[in-house]
N, C-alpha and C. Protein backbone atom coordinates (compact mmCIF):
# COMPACT_ATOMS: atom_id res chain seq x y z
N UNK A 1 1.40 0.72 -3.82
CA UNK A 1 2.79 0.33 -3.96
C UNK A 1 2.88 -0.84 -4.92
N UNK A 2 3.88 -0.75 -5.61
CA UNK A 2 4.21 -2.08 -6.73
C UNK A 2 4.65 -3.30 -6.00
N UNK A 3 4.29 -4.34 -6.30
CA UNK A 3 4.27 -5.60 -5.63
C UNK A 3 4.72 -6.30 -6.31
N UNK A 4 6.67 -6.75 -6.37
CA UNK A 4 7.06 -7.44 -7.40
C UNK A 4 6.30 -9.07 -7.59
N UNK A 5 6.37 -9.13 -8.85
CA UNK A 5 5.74 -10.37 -9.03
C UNK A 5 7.08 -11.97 -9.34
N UNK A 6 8.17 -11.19 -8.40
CA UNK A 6 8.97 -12.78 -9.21
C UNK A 6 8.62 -13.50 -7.75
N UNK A 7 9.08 -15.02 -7.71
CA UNK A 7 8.16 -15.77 -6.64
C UNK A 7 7.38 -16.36 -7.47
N UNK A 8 6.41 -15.67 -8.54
CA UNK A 8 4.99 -15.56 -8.18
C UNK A 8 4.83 -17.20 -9.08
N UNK A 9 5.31 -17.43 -10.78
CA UNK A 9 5.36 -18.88 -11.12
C UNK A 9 6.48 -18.88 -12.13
N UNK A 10 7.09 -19.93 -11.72
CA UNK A 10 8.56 -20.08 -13.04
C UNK A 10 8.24 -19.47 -14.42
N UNK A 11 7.29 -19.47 -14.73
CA UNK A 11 6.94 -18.88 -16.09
C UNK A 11 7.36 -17.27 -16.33
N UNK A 12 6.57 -16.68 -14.82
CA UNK A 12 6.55 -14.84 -14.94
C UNK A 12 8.25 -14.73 -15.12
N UNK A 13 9.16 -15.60 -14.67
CA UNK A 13 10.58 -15.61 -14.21
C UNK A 13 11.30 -15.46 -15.65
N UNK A 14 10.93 -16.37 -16.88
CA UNK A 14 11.41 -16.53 -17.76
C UNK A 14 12.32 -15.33 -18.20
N UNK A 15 13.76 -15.84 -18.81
CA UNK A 15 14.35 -14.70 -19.72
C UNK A 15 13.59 -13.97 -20.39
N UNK A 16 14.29 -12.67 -21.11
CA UNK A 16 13.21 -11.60 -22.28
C UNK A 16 13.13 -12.26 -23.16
N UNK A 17 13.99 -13.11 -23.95
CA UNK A 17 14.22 -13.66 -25.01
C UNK A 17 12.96 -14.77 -25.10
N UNK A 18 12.76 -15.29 -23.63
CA UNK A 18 12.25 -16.57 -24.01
C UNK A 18 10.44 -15.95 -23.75
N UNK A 19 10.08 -14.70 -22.98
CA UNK A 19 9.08 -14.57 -22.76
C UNK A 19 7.92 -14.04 -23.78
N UNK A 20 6.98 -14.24 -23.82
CA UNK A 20 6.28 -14.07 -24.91
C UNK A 20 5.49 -12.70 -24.52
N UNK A 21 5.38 -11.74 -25.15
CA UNK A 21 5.13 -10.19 -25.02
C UNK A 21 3.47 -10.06 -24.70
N UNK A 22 3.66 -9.55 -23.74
CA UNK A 22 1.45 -9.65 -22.86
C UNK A 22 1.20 -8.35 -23.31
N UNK A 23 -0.04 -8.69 -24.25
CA UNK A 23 -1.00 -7.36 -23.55
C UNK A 23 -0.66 -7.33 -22.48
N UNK A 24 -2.03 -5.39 -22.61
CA UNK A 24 -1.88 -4.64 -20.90
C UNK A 24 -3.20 -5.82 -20.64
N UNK A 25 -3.45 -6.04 -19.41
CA UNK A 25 -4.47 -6.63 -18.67
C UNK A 25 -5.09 -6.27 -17.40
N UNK A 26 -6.10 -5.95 -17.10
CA UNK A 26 -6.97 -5.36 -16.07
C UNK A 26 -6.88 -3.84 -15.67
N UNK A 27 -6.38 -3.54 -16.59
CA UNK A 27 -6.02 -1.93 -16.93
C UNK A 27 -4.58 -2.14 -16.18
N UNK A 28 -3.48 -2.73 -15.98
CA UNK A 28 -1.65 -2.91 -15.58
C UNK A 28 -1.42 -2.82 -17.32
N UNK A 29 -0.23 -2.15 -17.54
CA UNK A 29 0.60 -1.80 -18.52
C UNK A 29 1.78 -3.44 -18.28
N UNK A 30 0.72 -4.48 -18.67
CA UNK A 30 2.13 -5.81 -18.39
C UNK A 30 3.44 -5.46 -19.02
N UNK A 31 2.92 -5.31 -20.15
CA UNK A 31 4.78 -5.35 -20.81
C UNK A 31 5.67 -4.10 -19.97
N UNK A 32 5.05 -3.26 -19.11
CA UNK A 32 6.31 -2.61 -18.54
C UNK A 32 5.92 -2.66 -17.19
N UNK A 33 4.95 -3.33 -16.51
CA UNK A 33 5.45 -4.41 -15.55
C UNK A 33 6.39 -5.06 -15.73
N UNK A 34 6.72 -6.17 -16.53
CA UNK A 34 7.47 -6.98 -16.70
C UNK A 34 9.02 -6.65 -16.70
N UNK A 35 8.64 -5.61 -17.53
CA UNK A 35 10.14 -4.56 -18.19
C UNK A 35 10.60 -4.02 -17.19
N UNK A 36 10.17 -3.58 -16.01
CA UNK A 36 10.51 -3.32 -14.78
C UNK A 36 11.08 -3.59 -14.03
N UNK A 37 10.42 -5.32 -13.32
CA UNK A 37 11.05 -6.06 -12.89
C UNK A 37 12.38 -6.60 -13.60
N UNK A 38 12.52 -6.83 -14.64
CA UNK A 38 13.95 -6.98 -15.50
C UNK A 38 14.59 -6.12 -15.36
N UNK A 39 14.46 -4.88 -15.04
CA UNK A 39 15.70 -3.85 -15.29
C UNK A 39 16.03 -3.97 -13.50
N UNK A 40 14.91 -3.79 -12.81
CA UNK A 40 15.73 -3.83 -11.34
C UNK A 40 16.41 -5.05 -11.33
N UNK A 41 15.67 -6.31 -11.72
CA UNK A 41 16.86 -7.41 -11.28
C UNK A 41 18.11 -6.90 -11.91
N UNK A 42 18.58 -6.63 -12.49
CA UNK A 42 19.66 -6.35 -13.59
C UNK A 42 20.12 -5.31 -12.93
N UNK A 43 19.89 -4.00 -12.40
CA UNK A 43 20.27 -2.74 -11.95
C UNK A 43 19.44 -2.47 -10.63
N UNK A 44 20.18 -3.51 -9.27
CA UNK A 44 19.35 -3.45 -8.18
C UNK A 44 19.25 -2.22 -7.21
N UNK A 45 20.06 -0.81 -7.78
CA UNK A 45 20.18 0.21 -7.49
C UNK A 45 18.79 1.16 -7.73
N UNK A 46 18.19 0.78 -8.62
CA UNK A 46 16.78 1.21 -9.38
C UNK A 46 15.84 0.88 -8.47
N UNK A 47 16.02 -0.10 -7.38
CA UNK A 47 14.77 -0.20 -6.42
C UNK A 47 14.80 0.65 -5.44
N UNK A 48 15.93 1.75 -5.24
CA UNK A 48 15.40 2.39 -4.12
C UNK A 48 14.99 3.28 -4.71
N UNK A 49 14.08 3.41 -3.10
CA UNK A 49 12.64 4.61 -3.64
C UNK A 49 12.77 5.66 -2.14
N UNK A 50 12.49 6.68 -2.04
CA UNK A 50 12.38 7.51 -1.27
C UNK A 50 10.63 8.31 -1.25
N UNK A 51 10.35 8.21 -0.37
CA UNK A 51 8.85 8.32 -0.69
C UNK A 51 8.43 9.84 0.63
N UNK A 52 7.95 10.61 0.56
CA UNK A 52 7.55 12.15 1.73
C UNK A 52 6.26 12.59 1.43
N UNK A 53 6.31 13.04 2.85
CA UNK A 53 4.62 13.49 3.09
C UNK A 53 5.06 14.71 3.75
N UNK A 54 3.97 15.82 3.75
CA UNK A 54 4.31 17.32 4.37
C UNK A 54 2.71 17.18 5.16
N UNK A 55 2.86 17.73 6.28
CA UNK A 55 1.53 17.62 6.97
C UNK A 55 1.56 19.23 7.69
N UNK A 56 0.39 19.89 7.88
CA UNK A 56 0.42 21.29 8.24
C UNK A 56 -1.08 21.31 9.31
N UNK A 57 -0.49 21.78 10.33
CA UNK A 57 -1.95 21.75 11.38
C UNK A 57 -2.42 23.25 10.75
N UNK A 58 -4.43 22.83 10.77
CA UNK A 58 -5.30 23.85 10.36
C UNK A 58 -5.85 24.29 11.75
N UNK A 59 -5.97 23.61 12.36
CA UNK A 59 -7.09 24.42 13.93
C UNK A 59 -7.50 22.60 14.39
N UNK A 60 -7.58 22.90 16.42
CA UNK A 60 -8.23 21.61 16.82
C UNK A 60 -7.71 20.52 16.59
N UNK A 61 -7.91 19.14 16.04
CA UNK A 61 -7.64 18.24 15.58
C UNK A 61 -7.11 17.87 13.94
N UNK A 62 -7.47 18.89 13.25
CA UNK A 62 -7.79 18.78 11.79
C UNK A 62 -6.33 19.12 11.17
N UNK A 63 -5.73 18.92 10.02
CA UNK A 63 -4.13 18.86 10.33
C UNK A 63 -4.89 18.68 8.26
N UNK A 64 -3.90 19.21 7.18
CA UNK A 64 -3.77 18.92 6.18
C UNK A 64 -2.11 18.31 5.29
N UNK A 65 -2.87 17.34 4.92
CA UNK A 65 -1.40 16.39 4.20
C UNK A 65 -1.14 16.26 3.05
N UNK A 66 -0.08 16.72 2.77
CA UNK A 66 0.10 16.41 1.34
C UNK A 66 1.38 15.47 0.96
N UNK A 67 1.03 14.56 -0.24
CA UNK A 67 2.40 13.98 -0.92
C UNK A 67 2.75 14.30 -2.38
N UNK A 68 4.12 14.76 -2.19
CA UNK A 68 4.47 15.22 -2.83
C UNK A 68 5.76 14.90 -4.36
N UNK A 69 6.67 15.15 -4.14
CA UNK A 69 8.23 14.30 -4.72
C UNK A 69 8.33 13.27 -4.01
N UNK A 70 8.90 12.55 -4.95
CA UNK A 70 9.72 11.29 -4.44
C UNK A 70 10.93 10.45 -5.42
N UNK A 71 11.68 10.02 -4.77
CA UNK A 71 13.06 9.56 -5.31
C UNK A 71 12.95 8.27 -5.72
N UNK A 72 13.13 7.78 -6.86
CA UNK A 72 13.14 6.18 -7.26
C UNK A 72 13.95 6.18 -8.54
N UNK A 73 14.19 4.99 -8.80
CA UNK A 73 14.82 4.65 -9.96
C UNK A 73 15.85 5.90 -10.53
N UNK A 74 16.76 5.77 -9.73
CA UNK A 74 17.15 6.76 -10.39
C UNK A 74 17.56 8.70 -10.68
N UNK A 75 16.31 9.08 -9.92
CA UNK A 75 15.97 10.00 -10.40
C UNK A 75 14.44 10.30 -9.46
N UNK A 76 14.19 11.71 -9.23
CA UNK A 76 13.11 12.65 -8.37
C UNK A 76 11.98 12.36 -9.58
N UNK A 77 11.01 12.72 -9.40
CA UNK A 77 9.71 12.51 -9.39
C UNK A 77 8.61 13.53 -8.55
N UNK A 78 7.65 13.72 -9.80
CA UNK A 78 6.61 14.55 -8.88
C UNK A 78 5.31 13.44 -9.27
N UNK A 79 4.00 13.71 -9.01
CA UNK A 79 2.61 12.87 -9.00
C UNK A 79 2.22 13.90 -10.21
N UNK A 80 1.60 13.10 -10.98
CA UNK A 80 1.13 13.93 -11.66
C UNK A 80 -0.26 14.62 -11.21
N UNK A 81 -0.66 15.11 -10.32
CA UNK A 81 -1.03 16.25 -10.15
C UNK A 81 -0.79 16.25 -8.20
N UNK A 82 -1.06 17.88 -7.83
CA UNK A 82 -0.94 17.45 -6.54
C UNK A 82 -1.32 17.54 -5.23
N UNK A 83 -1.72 16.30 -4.64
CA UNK A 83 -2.81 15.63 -3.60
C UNK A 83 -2.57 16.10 -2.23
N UNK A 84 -3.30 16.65 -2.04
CA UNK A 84 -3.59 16.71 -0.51
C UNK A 84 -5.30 16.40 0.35
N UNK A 85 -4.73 16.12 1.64
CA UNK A 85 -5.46 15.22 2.47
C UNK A 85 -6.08 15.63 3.58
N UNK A 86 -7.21 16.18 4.12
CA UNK A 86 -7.53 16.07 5.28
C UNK A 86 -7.61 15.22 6.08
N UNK A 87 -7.08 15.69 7.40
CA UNK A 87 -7.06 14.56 9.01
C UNK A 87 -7.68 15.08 9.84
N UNK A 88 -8.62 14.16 10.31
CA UNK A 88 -9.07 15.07 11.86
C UNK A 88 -9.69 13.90 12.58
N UNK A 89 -10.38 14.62 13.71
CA UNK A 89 -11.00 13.22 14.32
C UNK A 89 -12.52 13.51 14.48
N UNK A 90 -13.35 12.68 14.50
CA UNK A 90 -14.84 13.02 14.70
C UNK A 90 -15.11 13.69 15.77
N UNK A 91 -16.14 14.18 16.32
CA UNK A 91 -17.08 14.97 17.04
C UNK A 91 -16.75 14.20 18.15
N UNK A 92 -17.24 12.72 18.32
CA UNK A 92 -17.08 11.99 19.54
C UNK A 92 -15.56 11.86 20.27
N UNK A 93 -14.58 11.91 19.47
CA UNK A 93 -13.18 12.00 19.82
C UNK A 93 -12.91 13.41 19.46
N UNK A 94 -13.55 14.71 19.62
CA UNK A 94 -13.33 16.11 20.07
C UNK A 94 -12.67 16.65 19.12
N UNK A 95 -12.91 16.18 17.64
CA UNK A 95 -12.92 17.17 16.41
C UNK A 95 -13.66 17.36 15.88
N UNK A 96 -13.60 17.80 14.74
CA UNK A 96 -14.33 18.50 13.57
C UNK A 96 -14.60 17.82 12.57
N UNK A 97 -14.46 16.35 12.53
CA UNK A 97 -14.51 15.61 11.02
C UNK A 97 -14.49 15.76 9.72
N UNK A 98 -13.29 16.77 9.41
CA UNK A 98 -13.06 17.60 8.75
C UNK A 98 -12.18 16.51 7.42
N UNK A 99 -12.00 14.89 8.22
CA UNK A 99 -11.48 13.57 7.18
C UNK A 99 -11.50 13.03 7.99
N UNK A 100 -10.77 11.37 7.02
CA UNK A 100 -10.18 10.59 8.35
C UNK A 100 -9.49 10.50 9.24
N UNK A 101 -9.59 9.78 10.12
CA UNK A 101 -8.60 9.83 11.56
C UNK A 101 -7.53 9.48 10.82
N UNK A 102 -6.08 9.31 11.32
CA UNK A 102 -5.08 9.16 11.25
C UNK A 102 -5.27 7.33 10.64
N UNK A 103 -5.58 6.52 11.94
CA UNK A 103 -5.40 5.53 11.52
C UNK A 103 -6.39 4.82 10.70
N UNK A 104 -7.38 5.65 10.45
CA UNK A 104 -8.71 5.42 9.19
C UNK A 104 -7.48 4.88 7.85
N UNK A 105 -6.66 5.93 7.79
CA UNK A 105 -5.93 6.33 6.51
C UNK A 105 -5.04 5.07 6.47
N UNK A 106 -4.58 4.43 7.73
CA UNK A 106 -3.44 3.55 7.89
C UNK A 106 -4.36 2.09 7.08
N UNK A 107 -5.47 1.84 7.92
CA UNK A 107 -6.39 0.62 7.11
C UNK A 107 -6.89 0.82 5.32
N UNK A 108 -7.00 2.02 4.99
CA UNK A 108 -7.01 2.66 3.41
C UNK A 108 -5.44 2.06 2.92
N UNK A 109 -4.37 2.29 3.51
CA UNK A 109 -3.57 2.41 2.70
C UNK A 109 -2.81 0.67 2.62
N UNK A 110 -3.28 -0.06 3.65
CA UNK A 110 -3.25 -1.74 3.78
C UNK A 110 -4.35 -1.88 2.61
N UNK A 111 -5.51 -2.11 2.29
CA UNK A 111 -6.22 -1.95 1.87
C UNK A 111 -6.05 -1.74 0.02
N UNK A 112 -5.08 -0.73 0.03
CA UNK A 112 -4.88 -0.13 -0.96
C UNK A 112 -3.66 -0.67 -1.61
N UNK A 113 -3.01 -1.15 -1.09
CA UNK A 113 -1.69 -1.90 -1.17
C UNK A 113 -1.89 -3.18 -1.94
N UNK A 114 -2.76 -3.86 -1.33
CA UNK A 114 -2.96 -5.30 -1.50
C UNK A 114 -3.42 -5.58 -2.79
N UNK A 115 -4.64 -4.50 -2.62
CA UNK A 115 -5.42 -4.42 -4.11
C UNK A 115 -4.22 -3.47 -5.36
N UNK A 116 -3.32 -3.35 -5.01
CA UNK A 116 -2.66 -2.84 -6.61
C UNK A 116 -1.67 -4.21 -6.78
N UNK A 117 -0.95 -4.71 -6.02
CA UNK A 117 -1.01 -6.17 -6.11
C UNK A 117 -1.07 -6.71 -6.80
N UNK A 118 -2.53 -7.17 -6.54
CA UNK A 118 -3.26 -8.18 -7.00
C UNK A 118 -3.74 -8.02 -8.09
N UNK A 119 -3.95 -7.03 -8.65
CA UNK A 119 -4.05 -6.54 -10.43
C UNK A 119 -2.49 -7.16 -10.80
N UNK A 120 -1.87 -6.37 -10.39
CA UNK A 120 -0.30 -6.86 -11.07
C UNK A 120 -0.35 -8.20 -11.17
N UNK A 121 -0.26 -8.79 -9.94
CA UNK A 121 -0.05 -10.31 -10.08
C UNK A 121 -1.04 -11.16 -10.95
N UNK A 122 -2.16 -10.86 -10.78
CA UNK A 122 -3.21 -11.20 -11.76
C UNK A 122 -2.92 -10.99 -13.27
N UNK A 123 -2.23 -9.77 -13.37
CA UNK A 123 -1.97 -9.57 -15.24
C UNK A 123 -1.02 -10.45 -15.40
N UNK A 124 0.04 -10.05 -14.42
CA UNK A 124 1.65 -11.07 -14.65
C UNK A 124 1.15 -13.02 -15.11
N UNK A 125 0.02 -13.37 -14.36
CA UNK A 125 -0.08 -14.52 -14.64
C UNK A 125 -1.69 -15.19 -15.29
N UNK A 126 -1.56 -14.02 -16.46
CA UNK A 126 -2.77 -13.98 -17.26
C UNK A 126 -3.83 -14.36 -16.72
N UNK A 127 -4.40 -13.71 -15.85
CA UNK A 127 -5.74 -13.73 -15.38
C UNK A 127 -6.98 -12.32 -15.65
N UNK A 128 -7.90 -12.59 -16.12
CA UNK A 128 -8.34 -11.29 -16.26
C UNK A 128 -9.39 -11.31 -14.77
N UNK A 129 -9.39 -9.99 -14.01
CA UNK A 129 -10.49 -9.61 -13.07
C UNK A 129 -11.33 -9.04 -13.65
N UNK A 130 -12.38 -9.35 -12.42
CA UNK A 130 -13.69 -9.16 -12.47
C UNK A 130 -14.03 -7.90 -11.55
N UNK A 131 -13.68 -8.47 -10.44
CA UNK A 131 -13.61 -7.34 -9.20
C UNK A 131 -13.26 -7.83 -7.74
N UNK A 132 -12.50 -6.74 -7.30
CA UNK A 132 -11.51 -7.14 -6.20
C UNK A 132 -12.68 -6.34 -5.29
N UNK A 133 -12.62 -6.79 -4.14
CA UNK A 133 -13.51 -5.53 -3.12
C UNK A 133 -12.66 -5.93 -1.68
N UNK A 134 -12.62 -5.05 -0.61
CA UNK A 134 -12.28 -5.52 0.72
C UNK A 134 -12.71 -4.62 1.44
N UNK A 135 -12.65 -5.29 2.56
CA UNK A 135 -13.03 -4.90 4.24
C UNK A 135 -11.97 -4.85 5.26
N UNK A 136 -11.55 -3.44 5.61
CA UNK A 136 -10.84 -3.72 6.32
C UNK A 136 -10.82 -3.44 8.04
N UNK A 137 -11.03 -3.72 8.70
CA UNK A 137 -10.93 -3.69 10.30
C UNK A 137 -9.99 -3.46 10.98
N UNK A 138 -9.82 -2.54 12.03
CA UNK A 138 -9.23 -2.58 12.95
C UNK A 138 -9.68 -2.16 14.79
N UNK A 139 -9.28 -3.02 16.15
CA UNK A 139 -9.87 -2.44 16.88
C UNK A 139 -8.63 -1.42 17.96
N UNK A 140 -9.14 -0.52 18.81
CA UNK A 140 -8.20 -0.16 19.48
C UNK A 140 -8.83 0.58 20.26
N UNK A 141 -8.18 0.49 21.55
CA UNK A 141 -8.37 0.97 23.17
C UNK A 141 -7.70 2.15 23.45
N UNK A 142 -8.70 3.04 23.43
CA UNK A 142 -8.59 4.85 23.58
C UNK A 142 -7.80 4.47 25.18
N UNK A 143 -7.81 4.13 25.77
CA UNK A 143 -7.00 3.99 26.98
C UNK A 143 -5.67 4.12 27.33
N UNK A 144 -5.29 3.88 26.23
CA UNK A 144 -3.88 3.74 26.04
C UNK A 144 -3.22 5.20 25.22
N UNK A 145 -4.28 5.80 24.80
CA UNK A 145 -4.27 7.39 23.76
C UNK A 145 -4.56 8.31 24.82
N UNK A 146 -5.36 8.09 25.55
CA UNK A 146 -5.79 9.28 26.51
C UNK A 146 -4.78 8.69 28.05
N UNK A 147 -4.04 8.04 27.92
CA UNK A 147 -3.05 8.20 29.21
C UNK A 147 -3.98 7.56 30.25
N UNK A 148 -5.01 7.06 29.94
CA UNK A 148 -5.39 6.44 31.16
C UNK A 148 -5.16 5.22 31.57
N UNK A 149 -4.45 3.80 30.74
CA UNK A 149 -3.68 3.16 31.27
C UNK A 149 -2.17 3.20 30.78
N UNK A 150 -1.42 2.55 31.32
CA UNK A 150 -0.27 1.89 30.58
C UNK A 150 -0.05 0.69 30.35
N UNK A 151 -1.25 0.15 30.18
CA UNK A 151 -1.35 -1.77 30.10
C UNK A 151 -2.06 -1.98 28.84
N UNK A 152 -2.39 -0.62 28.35
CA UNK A 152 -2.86 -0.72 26.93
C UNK A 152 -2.26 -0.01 26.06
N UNK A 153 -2.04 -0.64 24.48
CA UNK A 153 -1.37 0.06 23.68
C UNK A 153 -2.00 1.21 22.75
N UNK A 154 -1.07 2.01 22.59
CA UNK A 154 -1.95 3.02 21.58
C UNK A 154 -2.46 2.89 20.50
N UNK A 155 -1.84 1.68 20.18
CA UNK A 155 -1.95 1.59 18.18
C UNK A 155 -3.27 0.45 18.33
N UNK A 156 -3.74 0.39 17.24
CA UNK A 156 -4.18 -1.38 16.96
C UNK A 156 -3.91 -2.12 17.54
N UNK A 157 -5.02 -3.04 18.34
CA UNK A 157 -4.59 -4.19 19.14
C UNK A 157 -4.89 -5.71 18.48
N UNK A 158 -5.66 -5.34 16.91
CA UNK A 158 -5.87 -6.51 15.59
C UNK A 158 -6.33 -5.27 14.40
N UNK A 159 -5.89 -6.24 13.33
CA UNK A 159 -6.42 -5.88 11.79
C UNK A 159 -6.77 -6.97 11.39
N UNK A 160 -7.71 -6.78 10.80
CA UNK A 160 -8.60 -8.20 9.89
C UNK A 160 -9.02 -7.50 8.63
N UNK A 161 -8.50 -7.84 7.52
CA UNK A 161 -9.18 -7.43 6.21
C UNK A 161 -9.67 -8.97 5.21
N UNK A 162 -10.60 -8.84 4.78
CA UNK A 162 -11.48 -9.87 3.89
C UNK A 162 -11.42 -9.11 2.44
N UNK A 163 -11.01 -10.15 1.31
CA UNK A 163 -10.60 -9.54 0.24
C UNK A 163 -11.97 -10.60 -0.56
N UNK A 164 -12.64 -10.00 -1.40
CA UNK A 164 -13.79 -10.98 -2.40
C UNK A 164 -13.08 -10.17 -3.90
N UNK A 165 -13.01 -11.58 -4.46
CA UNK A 165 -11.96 -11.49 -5.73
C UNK A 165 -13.02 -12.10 -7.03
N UNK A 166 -12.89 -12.16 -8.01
CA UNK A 166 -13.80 -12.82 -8.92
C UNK A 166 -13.03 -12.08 -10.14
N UNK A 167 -12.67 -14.02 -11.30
CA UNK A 167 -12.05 -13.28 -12.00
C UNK A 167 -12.06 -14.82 -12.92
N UNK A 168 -11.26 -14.90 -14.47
CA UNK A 168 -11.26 -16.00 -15.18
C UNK A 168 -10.51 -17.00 -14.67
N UNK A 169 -10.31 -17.35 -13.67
CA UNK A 169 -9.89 -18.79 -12.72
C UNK A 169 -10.50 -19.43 -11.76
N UNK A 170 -9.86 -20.33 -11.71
CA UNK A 170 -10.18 -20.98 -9.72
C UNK A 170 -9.87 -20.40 -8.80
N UNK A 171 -11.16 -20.72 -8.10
CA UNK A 171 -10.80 -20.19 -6.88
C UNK A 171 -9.78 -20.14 -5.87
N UNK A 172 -9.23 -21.39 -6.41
CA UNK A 172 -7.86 -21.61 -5.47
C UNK A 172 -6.66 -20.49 -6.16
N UNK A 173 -6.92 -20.76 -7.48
CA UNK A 173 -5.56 -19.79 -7.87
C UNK A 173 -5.57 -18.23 -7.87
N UNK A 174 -6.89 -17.66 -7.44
CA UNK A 174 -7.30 -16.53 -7.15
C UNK A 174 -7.10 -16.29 -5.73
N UNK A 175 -7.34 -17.00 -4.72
CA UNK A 175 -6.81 -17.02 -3.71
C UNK A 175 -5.27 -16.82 -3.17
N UNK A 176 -4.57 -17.31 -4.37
CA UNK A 176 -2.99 -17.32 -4.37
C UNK A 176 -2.58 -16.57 -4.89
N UNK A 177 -2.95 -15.33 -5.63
CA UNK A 177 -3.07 -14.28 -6.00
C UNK A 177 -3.17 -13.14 -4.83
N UNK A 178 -4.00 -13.66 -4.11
CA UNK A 178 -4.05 -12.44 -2.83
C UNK A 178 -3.34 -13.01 -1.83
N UNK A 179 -2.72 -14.25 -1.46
CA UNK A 179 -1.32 -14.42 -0.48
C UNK A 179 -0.35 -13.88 -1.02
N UNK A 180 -0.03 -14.20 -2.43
CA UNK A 180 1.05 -13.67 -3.09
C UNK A 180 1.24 -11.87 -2.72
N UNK A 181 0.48 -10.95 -2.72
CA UNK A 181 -0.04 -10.07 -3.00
C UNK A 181 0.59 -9.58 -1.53
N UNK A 182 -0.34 -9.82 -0.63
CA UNK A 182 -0.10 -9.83 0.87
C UNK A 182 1.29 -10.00 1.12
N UNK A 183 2.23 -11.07 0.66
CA UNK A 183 3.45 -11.75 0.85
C UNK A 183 4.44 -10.41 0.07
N UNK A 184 4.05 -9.75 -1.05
CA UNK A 184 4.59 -8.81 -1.11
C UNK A 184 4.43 -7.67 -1.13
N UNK A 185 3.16 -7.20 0.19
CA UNK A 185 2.74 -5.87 0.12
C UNK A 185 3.53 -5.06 1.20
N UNK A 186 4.12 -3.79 1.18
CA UNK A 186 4.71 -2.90 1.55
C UNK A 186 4.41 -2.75 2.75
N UNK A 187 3.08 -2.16 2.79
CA UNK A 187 2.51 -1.81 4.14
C UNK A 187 2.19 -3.16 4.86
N UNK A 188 1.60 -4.20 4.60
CA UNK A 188 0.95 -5.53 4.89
C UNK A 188 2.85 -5.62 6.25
N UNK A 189 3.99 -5.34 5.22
CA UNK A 189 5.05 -5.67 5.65
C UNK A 189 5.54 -4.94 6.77
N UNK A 190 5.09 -3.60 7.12
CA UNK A 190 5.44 -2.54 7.89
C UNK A 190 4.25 -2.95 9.05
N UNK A 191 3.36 -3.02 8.80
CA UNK A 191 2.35 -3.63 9.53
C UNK A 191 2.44 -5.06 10.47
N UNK A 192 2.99 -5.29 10.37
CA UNK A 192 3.59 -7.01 10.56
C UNK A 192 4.35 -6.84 10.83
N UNK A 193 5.31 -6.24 10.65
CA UNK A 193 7.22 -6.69 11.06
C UNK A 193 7.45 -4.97 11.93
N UNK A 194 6.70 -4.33 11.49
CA UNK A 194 7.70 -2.98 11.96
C UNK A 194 8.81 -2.40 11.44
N UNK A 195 8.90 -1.24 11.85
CA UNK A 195 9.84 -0.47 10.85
C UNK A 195 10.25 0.90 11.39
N UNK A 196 11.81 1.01 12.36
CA UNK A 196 12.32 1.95 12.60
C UNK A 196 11.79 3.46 12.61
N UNK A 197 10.97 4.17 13.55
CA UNK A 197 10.78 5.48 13.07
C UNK A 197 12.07 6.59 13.80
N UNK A 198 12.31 7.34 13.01
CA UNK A 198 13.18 8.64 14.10
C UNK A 198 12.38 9.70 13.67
N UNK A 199 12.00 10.27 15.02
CA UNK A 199 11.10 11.52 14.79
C UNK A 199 12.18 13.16 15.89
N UNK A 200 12.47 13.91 14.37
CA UNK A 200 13.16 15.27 14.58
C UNK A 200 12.67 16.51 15.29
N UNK A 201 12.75 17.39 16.44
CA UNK A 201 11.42 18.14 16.69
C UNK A 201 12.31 19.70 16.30
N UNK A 202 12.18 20.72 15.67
CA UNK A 202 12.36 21.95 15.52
C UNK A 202 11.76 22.87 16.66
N UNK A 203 11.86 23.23 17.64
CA UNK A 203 11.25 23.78 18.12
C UNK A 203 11.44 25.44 18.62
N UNK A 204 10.34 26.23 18.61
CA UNK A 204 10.85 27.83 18.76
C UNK A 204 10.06 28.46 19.40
């Protein structure tokens, strides 16, 4: 997910007029980063995004996902090419390990969030990387999945991810690069705060 970079230092903020035109940096396309963020501030209708997933059970545990269209700026959208996903659960939790568990995918996509980020924010405030790497953790009590208590929850009961960054700065300002990052990551935000689900059932 794109991680706006205003916040990030009075400089990235500057008018077009007054800003001075970036190379791309760390493989981010800056100048339409930048160009981006200017047109949504300007046309705050351009930030909504509509984003879908289609999921289809194969046998057992194992379930295939795909993403597909999505609505932003404007206007529908396809991926340029198109992805689908195996889910299942291991042998020890009575599948086929046919992919990751469900919430394997949830720590991938925190994970995955942070680090597109942090390229952005890193180009936005001329830094070149070296290499981003992370770890991400989570623990959780099957107890609460298999109905055997109700004093435990189903989801995650912690996430801990460790981000090792290395790049042409200090360490401190590389560090502020990945709060920044965090401070505007999507999932980091859904993860943390929560976020309304309504679930529809068709049934026949």
């Amino acid at each position: 997910m794109m991680n706006p970079t205003t916040n990030a230092n009075p400089s990235e903020q500057s008018s077009p007029r007054a800003r001075t035109p970036r190379p791309p940096r760390n493989g981010v396309d800056t100048p339409t980063l930048l160009a981006t963020i200017a047109a949504v501030g300007a046309q705050p209708a351009l930030a909504q995004f509509k984003f879908r997933a289609t999921n289809r059970w194969v046998g057992g545990t194992h379930s295939l996902g795909r993403v597909e269209r999505f609505d932003g700026a404007g206007a529908t959208h396809t991926h340029k090419f198109e992805r689908a996903y195996d889910a299942d659960h291991p042998a020890v939790l009575v599948g086929s390990d046919e992919g990751p568990t469900p919430v394997e995918f949830l720590l991938l996509g925190l994970a995955a969030c942070i680090t597109a980020g942090i390229a952005n924010i890193a180009s936005a405030r001329g830094v070149n990387l070296r290499e981003v790497e992370s770890t991400v953790e989570g623990d959780i009590d099957l107890q609460g999945i298999l109905g055997l208590s109700s004093q435990v929850r189903n989801g995650y009961q912690g996430i801990r991810a460790r981000f090792r960054i290395r790049g042409d700065a200090p360490a401190a300002k590389l560090r502020e690069i990945v709060e920044q990052s965090q401070a505007r990551s999507a999932v980091f935000d859904v993860l943390a705060n929560g976020v309304p689900v309504a679930i529809d059932v068709d049934a026949g």
